[in-house]
Protein backbone atom coordinates (compact mmCIF):
# COMPACT_ATOMS: atom_id res chain seq x y z
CA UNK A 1 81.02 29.04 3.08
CA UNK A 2 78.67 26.42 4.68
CA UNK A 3 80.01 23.10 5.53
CA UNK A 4 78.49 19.97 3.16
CA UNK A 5 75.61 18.61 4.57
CA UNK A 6 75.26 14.46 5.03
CA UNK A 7 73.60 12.62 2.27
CA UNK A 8 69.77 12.15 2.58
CA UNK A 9 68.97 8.31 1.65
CA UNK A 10 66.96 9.85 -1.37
CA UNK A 11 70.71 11.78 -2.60
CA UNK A 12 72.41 8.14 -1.84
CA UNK A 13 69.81 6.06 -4.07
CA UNK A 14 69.78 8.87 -6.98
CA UNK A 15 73.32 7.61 -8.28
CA UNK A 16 73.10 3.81 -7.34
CA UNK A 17 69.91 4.18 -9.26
CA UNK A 18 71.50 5.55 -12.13
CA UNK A 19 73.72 3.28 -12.19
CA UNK A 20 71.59 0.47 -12.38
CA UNK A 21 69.77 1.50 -14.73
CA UNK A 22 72.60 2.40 -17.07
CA UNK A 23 73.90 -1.29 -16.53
CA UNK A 24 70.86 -2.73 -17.25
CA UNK A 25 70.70 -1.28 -20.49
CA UNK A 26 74.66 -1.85 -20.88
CA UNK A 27 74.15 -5.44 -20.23
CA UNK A 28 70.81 -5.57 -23.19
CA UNK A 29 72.55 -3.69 -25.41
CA UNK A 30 76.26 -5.67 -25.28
CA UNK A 31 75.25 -8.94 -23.57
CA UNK A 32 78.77 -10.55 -22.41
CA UNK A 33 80.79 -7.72 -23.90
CA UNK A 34 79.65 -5.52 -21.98
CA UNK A 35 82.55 -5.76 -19.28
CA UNK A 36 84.50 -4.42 -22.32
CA UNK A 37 83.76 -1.25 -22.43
CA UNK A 38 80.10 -0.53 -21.88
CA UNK A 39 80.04 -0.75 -17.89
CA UNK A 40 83.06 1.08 -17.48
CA UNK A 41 81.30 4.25 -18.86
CA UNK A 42 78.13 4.05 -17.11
CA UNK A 43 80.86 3.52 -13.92
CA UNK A 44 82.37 6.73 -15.12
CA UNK A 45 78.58 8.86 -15.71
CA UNK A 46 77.26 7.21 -12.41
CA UNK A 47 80.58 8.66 -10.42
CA UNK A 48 79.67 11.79 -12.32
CA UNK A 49 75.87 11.57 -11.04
CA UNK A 50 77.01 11.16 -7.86
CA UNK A 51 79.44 14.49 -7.88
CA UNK A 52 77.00 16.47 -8.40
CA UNK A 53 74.76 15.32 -6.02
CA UNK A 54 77.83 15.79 -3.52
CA UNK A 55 78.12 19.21 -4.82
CA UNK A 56 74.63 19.67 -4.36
CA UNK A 57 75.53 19.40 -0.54
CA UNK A 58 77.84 21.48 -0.52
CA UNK A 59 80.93 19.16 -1.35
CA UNK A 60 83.94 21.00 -3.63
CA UNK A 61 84.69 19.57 -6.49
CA UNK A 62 88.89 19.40 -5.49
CA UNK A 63 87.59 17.30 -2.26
CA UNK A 64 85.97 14.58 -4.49
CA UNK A 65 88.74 14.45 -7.09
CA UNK A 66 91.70 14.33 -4.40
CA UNK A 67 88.97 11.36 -2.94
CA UNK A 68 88.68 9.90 -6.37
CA UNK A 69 92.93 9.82 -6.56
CA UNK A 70 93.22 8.30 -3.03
CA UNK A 71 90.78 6.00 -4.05
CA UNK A 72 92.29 4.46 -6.84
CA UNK A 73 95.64 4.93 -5.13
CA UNK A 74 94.61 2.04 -2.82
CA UNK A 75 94.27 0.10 -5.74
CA UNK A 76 97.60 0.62 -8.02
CA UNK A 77 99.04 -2.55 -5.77
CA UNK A 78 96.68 -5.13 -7.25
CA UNK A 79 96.92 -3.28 -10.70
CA UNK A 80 100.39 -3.58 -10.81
CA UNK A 81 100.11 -7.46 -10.23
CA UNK A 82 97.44 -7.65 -12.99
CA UNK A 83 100.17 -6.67 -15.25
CA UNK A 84 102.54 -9.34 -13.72
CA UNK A 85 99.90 -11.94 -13.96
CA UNK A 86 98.95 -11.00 -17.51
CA UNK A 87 103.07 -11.56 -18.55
CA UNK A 88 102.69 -14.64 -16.35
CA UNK A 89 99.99 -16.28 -18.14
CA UNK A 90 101.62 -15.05 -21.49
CA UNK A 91 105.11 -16.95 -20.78
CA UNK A 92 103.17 -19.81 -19.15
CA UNK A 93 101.86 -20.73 -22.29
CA UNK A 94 104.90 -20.32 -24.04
CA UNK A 95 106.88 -22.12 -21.47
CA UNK A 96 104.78 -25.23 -21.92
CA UNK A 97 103.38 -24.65 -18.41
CA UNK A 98 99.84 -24.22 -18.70
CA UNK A 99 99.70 -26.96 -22.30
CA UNK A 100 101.50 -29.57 -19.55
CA UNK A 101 98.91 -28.81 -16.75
CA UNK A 102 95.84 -29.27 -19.12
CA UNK A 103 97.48 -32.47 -20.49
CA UNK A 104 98.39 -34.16 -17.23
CA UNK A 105 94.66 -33.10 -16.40
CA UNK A 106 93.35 -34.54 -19.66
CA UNK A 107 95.09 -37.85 -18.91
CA UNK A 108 92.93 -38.69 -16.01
CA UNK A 109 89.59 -38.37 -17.52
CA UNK A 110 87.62 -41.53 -17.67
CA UNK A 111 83.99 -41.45 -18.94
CA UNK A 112 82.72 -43.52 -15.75
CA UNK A 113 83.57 -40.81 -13.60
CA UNK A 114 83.15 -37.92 -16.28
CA UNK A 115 81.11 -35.25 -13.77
CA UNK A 116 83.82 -34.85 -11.20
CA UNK A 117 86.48 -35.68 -13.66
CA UNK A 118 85.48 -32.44 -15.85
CA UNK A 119 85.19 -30.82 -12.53
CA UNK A 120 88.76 -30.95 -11.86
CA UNK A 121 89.94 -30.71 -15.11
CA UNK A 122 88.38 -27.23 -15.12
CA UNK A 123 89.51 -26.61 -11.71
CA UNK A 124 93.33 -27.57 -13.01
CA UNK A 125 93.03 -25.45 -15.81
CA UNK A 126 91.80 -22.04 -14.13
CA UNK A 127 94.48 -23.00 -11.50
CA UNK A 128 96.80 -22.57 -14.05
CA UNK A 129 94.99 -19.58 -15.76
CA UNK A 130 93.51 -17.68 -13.33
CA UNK A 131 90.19 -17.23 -15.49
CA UNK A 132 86.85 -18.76 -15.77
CA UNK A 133 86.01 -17.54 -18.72
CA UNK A 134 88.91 -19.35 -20.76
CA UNK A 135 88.64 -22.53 -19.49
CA UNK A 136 84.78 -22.49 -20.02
CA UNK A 137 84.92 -21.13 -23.79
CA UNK A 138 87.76 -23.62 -24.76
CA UNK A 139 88.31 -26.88 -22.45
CA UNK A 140 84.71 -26.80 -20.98
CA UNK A 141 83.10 -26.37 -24.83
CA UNK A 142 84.84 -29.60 -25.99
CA UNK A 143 84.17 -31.19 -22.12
CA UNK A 144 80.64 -30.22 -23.13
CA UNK A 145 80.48 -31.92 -26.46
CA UNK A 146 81.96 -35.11 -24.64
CA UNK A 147 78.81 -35.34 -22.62
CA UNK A 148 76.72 -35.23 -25.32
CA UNK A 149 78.85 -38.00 -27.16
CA UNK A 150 78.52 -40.30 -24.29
CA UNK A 151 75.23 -39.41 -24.26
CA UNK A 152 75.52 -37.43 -20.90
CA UNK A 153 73.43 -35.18 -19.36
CA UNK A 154 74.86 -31.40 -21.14
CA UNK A 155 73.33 -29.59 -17.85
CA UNK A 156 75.26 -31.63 -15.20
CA UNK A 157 78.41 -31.54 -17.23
CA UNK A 158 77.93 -27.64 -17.49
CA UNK A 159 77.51 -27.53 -13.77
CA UNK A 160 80.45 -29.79 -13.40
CA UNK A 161 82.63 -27.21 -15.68
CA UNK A 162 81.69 -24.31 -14.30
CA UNK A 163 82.03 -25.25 -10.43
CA UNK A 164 85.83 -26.27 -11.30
CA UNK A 165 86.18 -22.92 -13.22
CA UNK A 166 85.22 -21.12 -10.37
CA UNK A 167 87.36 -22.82 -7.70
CA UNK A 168 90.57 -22.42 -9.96
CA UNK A 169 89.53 -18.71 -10.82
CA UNK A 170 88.40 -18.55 -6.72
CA UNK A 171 91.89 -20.00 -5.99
CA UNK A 172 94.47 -18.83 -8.11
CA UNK A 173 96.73 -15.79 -7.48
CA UNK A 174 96.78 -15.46 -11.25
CA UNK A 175 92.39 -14.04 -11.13
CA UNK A 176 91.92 -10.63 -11.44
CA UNK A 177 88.85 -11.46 -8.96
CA UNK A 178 91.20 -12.83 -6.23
CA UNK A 179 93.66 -10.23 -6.08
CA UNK A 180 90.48 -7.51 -6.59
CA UNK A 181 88.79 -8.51 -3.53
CA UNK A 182 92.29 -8.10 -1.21
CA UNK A 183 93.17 -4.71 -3.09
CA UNK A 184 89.41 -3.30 -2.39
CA UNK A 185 89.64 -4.65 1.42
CA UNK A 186 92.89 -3.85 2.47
CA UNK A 187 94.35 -7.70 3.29
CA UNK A 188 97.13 -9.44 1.51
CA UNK A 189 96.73 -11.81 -1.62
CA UNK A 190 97.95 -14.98 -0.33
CA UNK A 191 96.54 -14.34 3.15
CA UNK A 192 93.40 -14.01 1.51
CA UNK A 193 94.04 -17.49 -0.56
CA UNK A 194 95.07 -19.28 2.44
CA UNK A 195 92.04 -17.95 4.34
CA UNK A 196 89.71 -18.93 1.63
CA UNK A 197 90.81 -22.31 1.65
CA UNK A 198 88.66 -22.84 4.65
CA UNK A 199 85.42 -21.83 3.05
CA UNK A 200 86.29 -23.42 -0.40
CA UNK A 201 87.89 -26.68 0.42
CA UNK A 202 84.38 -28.51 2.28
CA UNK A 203 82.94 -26.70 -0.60
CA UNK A 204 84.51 -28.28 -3.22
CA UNK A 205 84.76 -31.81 -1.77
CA UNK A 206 81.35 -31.48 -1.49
CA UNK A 207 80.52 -30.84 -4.97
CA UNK A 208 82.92 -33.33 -6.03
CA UNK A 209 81.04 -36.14 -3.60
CA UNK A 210 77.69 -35.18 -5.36
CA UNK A 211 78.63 -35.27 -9.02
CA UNK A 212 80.40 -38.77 -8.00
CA UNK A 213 76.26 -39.53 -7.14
CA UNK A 214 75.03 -38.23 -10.07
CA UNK A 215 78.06 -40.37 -12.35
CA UNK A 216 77.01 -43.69 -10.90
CA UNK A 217 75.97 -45.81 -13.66
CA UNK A 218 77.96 -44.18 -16.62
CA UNK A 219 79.46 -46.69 -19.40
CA UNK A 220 83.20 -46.54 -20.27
CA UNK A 221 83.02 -48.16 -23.26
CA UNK A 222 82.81 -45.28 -25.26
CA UNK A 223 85.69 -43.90 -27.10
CA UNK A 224 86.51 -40.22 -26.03
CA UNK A 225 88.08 -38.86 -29.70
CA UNK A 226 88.36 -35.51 -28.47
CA UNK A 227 90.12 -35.72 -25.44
CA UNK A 228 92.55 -37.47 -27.28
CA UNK A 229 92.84 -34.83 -30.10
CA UNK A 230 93.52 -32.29 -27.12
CA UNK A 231 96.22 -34.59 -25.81
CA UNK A 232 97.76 -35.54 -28.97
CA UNK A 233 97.44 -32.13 -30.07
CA UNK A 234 99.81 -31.42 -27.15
CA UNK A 235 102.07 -33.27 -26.98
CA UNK A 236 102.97 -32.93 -30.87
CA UNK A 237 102.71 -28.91 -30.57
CA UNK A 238 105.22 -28.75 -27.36
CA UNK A 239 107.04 -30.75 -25.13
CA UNK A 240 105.41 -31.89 -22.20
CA UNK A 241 107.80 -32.48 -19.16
CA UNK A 242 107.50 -31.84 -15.77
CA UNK A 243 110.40 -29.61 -16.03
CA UNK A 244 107.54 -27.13 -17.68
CA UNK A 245 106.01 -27.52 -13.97
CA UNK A 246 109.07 -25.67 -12.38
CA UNK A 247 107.42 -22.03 -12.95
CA UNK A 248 104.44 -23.14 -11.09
CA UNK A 249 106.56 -25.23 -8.43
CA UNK A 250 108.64 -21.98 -7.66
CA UNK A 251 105.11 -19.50 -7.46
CA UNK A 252 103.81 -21.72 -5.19
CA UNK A 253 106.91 -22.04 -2.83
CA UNK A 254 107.59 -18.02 -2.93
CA UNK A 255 104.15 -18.19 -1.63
CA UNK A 256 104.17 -20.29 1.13
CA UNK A 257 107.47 -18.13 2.63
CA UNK A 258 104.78 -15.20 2.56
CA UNK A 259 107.18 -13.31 0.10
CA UNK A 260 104.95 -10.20 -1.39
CA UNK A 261 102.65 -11.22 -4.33
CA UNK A 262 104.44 -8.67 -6.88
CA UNK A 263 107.73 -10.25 -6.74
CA UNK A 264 106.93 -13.96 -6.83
CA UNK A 265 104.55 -13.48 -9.75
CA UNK A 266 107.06 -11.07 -11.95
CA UNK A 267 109.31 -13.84 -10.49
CA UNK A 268 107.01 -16.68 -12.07
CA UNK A 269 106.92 -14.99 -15.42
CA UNK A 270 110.46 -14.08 -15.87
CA UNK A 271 111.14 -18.15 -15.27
CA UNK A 272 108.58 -18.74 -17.26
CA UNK A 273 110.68 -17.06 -20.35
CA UNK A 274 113.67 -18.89 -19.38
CA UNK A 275 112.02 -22.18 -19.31
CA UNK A 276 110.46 -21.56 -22.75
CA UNK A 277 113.72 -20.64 -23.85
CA UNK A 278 115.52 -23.90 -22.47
CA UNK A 279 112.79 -26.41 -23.36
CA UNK A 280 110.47 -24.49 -26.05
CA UNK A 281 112.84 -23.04 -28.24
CA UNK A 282 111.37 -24.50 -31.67
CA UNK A 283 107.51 -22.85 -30.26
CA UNK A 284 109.73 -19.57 -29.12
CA UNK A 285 111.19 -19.25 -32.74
CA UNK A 286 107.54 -19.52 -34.47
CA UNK A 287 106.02 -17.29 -32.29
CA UNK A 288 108.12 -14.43 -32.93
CA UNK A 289 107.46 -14.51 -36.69
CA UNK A 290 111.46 -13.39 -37.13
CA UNK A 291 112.96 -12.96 -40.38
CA UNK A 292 115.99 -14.52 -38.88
CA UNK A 293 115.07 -17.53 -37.19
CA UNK A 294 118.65 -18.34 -36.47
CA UNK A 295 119.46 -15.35 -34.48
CA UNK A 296 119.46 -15.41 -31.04
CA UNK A 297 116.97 -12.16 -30.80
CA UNK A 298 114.65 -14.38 -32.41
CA UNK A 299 113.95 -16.18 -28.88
CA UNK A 300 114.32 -12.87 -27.03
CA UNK A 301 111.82 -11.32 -29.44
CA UNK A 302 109.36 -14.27 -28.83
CA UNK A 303 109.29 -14.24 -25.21
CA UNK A 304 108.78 -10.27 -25.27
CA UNK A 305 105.75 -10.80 -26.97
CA UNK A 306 104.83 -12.72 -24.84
CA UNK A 307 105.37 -10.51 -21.93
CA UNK A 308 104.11 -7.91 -23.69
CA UNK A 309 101.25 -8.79 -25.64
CA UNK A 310 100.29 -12.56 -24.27
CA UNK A 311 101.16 -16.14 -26.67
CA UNK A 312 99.04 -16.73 -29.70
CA UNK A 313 99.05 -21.00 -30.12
CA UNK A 314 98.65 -22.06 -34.01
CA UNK A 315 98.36 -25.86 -33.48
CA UNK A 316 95.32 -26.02 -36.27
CA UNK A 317 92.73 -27.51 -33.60
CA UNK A 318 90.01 -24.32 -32.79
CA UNK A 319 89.75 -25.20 -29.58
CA UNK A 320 92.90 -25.49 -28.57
CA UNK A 321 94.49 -22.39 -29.97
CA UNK A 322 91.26 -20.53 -28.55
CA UNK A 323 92.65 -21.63 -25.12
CA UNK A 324 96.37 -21.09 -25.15
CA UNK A 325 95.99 -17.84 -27.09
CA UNK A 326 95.47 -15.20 -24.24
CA UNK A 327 97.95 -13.53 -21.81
CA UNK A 328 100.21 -10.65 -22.03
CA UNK A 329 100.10 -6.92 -19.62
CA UNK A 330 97.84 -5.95 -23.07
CA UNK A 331 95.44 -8.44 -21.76
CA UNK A 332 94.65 -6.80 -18.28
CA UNK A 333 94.09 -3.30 -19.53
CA UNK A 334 90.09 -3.60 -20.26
CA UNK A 335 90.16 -5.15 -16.64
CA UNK A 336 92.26 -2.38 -15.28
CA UNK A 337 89.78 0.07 -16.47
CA UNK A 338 86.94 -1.38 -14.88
CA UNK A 339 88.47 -1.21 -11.68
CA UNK A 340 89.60 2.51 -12.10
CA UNK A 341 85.71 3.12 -12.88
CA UNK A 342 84.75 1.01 -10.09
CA UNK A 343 86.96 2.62 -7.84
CA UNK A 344 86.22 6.33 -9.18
CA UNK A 345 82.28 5.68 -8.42
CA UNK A 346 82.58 4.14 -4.72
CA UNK A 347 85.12 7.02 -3.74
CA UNK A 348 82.63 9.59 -4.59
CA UNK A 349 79.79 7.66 -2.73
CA UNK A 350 82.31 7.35 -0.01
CA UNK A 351 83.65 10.95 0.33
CA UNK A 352 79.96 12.50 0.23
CA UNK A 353 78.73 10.14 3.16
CA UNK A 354 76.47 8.17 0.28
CA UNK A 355 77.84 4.95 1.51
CA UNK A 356 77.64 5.74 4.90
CA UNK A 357 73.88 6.49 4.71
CA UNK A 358 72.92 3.02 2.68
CA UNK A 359 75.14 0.90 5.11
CA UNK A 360 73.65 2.85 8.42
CA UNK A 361 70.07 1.32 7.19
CA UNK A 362 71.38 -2.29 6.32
CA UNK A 363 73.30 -2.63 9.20
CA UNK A 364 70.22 -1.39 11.70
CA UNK A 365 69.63 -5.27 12.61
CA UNK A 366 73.60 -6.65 12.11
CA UNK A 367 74.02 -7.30 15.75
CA UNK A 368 76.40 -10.05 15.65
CA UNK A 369 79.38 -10.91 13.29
CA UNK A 370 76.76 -14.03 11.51
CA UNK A 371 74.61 -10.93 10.63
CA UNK A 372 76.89 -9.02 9.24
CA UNK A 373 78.64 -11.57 7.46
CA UNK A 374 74.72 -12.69 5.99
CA UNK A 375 73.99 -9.07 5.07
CA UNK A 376 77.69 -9.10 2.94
CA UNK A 377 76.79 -12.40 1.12
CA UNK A 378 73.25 -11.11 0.38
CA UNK A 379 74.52 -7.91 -0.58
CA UNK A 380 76.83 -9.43 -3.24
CA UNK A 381 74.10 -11.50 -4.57
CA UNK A 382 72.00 -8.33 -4.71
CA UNK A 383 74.62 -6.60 -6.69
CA UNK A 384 75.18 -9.33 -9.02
CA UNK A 385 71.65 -9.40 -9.62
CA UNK A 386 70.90 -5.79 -10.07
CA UNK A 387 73.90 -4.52 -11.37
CA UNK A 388 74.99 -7.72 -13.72
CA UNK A 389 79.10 -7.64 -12.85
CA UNK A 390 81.02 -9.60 -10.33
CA UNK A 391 83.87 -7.05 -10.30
CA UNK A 392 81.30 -4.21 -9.18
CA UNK A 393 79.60 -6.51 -6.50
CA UNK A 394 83.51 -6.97 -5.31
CA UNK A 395 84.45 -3.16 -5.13
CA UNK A 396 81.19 -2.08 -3.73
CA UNK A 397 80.75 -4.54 -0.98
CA UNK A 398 84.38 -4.30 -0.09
CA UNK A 399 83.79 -0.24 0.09
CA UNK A 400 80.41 -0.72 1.90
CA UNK A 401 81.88 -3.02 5.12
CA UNK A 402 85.51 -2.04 5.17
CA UNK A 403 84.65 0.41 7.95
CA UNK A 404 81.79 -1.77 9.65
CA UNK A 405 84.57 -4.62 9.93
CA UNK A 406 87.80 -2.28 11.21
CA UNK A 407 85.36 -1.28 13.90
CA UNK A 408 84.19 -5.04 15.39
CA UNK A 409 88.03 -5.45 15.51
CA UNK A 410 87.46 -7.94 12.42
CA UNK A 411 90.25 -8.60 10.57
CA UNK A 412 90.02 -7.60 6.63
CA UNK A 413 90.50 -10.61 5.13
CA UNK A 414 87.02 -12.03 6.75
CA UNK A 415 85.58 -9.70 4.19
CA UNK A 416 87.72 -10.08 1.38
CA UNK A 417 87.10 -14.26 1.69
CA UNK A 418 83.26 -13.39 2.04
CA UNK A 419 82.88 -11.26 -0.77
CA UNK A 420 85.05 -13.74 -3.16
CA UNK A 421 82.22 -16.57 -1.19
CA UNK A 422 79.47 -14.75 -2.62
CA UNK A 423 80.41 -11.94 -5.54
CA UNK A 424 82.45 -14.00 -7.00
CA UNK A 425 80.57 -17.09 -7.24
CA UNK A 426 76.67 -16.29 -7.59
CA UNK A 427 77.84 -14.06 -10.44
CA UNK A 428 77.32 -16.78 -13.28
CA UNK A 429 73.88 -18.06 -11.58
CA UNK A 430 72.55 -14.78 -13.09
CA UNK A 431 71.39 -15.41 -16.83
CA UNK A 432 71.49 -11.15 -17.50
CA UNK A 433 74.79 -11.18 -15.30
CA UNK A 434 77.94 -10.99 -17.56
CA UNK A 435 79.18 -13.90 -16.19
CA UNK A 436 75.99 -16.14 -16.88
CA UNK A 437 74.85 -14.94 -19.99
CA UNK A 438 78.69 -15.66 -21.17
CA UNK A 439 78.52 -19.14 -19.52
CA UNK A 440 74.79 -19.70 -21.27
CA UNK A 441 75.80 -18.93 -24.74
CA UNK A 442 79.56 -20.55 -24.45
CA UNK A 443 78.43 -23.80 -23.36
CA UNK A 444 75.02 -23.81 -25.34
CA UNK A 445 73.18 -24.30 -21.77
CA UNK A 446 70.56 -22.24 -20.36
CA UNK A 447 71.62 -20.51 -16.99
CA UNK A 448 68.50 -21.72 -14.83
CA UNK A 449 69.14 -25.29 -16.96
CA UNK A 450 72.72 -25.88 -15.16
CA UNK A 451 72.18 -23.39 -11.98
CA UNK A 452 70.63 -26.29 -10.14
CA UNK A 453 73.90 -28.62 -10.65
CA UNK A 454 76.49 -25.94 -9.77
CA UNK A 455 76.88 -27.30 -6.57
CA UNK A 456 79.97 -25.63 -5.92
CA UNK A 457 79.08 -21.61 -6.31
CA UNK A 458 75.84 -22.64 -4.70
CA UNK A 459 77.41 -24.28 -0.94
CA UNK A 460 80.18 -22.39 -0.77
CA UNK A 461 78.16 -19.35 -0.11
CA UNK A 462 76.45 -21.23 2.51
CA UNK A 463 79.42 -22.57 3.99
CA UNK A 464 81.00 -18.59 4.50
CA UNK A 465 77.52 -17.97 6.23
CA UNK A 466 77.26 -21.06 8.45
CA UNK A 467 81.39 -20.09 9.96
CA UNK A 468 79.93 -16.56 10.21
CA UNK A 469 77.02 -17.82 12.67
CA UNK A 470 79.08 -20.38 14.24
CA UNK A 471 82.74 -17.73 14.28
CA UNK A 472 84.83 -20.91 13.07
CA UNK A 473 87.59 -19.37 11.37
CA UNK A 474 86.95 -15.95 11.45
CA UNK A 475 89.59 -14.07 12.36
CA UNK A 476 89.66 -10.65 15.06
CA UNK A 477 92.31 -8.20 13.96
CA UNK A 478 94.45 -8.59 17.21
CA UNK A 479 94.69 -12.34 16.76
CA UNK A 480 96.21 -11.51 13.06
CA UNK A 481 98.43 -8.63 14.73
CA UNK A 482 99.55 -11.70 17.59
CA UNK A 483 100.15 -14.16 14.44
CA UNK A 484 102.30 -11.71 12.14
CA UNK A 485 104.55 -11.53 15.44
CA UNK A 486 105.04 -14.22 16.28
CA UNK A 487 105.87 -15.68 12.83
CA UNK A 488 108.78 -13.10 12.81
């Protein structure tokens, strides 16, 4: 039997092709649902493109299955912890934990200093959340109709909302995105927080400094009646302490002392339960809809659900029930698939030398570590662009440089902070991009109408390229090997 021959650029493109296309259409057909469903099946036909192309060359079908396995072997770590984080947020919200974040957050608001205000309002609440796409479709739609009450400009305040969003999601070992782009890379999740802190914190000050510019000048005299529904709301639906905080006090310390990311957030939502059970028990009896409200299984049957299947709030007001109604290991399943998908096609690119082939041409003219790090950023953009999905511009750039970076002696969690710089954060700056036709039709503003006042997905990108060129902060794998032993 002849052995497989490499890939020909022409076999490499057919797939990536394919699979463009079939997102494309994916995206016009579903719009923001698509990530539901649509894109993990034209994942699935593109892998299956791309096997037979590797056949084709003389691959065997058990080769690119056992590749396919290993692939998504490498990834059951970070799906594991998307169950954990899905109980997480589910207790959370029971607890009190997220309801008292968003209403300490609230309480700071002031209309003169509304842009950077709803900027870190957002930022607080995706913190707490882990997702983007929450806080924008609950807190940011009733930030947004502020604006337009105190007759401010919709477009900034979108900016404003969605540049918090994004730092919380960026930040917060709750986001599927953040623990994706460690899992696809090989580094660990709060190595790859603390190292994006460099990047993200000038990035965010930054933003913060320029809608302070842009809020000079803004009356106070108006009366904000729906930030005040949200905090009355509140306070009248649970009880907001800052014992509710302990949860997020104990994540946060398991995480400094470097303990593993699976414990301390299966940790986080088992406290979680016990706090709702201590302070919340009147919200932990309604939720579980018992016939015996009485009866101790009552609260155990409450926060189950909500380990289980995420809370669902009932306080009356829309907007807040839309936000404190997620959560749950239910939740992360649709997510979980997409990364199986994602992870099924890149293996068989991988395994048939596809990869290989496409990232020999790019990186032709990467002579130094600035280049490379340029062509990862403008490779994530690309992907967001052509393919429409920040989770597929994560797995495939992480796929694409892995090797490129293990062999400059880089360590991995350069790349994983670069690709969560750039995939991550240009991903709503697309309008046909799941991410910004969601944002577009959530917060009723056009994507190239707020684009030019999301200052922070725009400089942050910059920023990771800038350290690239200059090699501030970036990391050589020996110097992490040196670190790791010294700190035992």
């Amino acid at each position: 039997m002849s052995e497989a021959r490499d890939a020909s650029i022409i076999d490499s493109l057919i797939p990536l092709l394919s699979l463009v296309l079939m997102l494309t259409v994916s995206v016009y057909l579903f719009g923001s649902d698509s990530s539901y469903g649509p894109n993990q099946i034209a994942l699935i036909i593109a892998a299956g493109i791309a096997s037979i192309v590797a056949i084709k060359n003389g691959h065997l079908w058990k080769d690119i299955l056992e590749a396919i396995v290993k692939s998504i072997s490498t990834a059951m770590g970070a799906l594991l912890i998307f169950l954990c984080v899905g109980a997480l947020i589910g207790t959370w919200l029971l607890s009190g934990t997220v309801p008292t974040l968003i209403y300490y957050g609230l309480e700071i608001l002031n209309p003169k200093i509304f842009y950077p205000a709803a900027c870190v309002i957002s930022a607080v609440a995706a913190l707490a959340t882990g997702s983007s796409w929450t806080v924008a479709g609950t807190l940011g739609v009733a930030l947004i109709a502020v604006s337009i009450g105190l007759n401010l400009s919709p477009e900034i305040a979108a900016g404003a909302i969605i540049s918090g969003a994004y730092f919380g999601d960026k930040m917060s070992p709750l986001s599927d995105t953040t623990n994706l782009a460690p899992a696809v890379t090989g580094s660990e999740l709060f190595e790859h927080i603390k190292h994006m802190v460099w990047t993200t914190t000038p990035s965010f000050i930054i933003a913060l400094i320029l809608f302070m510019v842009l809020g000079l000048g803004v009356s106070s005299e108006v009366e904000d009646a729906t930030i005040k529904l949200f905090t009355v709301t509140l306070n009248n639906s649970f009880n907001i302490t800052p014992i509710a905080l302990i949860p997020l006090i104990v994540v946060f310390y398991m995480a400094m002392k470097k303990i593993p990311a699976l414990p301390t957030i299966l940790s986080g939502a088992l406290l979680g339960g016990l706090i709702a059970f201590l302070i919340q028990p009147d919200v932990v009896i309604e939720f579980s809809d018992s016939d015996d409200l009485s009866s101790p299984l009552a609260m155990i049957k409450g926060i189950w659900l909500a380990l289980a299947s995420g809370y669902s709030s009932s306080t009356g007001v829309q907007e807040i029930d839309s936000l404190l109604s997620r959560g749950g290991m239910e939740s992360m399943l649709v997510t979980m698939w997409l990364v199986i998908s994602a992870m099924s096609f890149g293996a068989v690119l991988e395994h048939a030398g596809m990869l290989r082939r496409i990232i020999t041409s790019m990186l032709k003219a990467a002579k130094s570590t600035g280049s490379l790090i340029s062509r990862v950023i403008l490779s994530c953009v690309s992907i967001n662009i052509v393919c429409a999905d920040q989770y597929i511009s994560i797995v495939l750039a992480g796929k694409m440089f892995k090797a490129e970076f293990a062999n400059r002696n880089l360590d991995p969690k350069n790349l994983s902070r670069v690709i969560e710089d750039s995939g991550t954060l240009t991903s709503p700056l697309v309008p046909w991009n799941t991410c910004g036709a969601y944002m577009a039709v959530t917060l009723g503003v056009s994507t190239f109408a707020y684009l030019p006042f999301a200052f922070f997905n725009l400089i942050n990108p910059l920023v990771s390229m800038i350290y690239g060129y200059t090699g501030f902060t970036i990391v050589n794998a020996d110097q992490s090997k040196e670190s790791v032993q010294a700190s035992s």
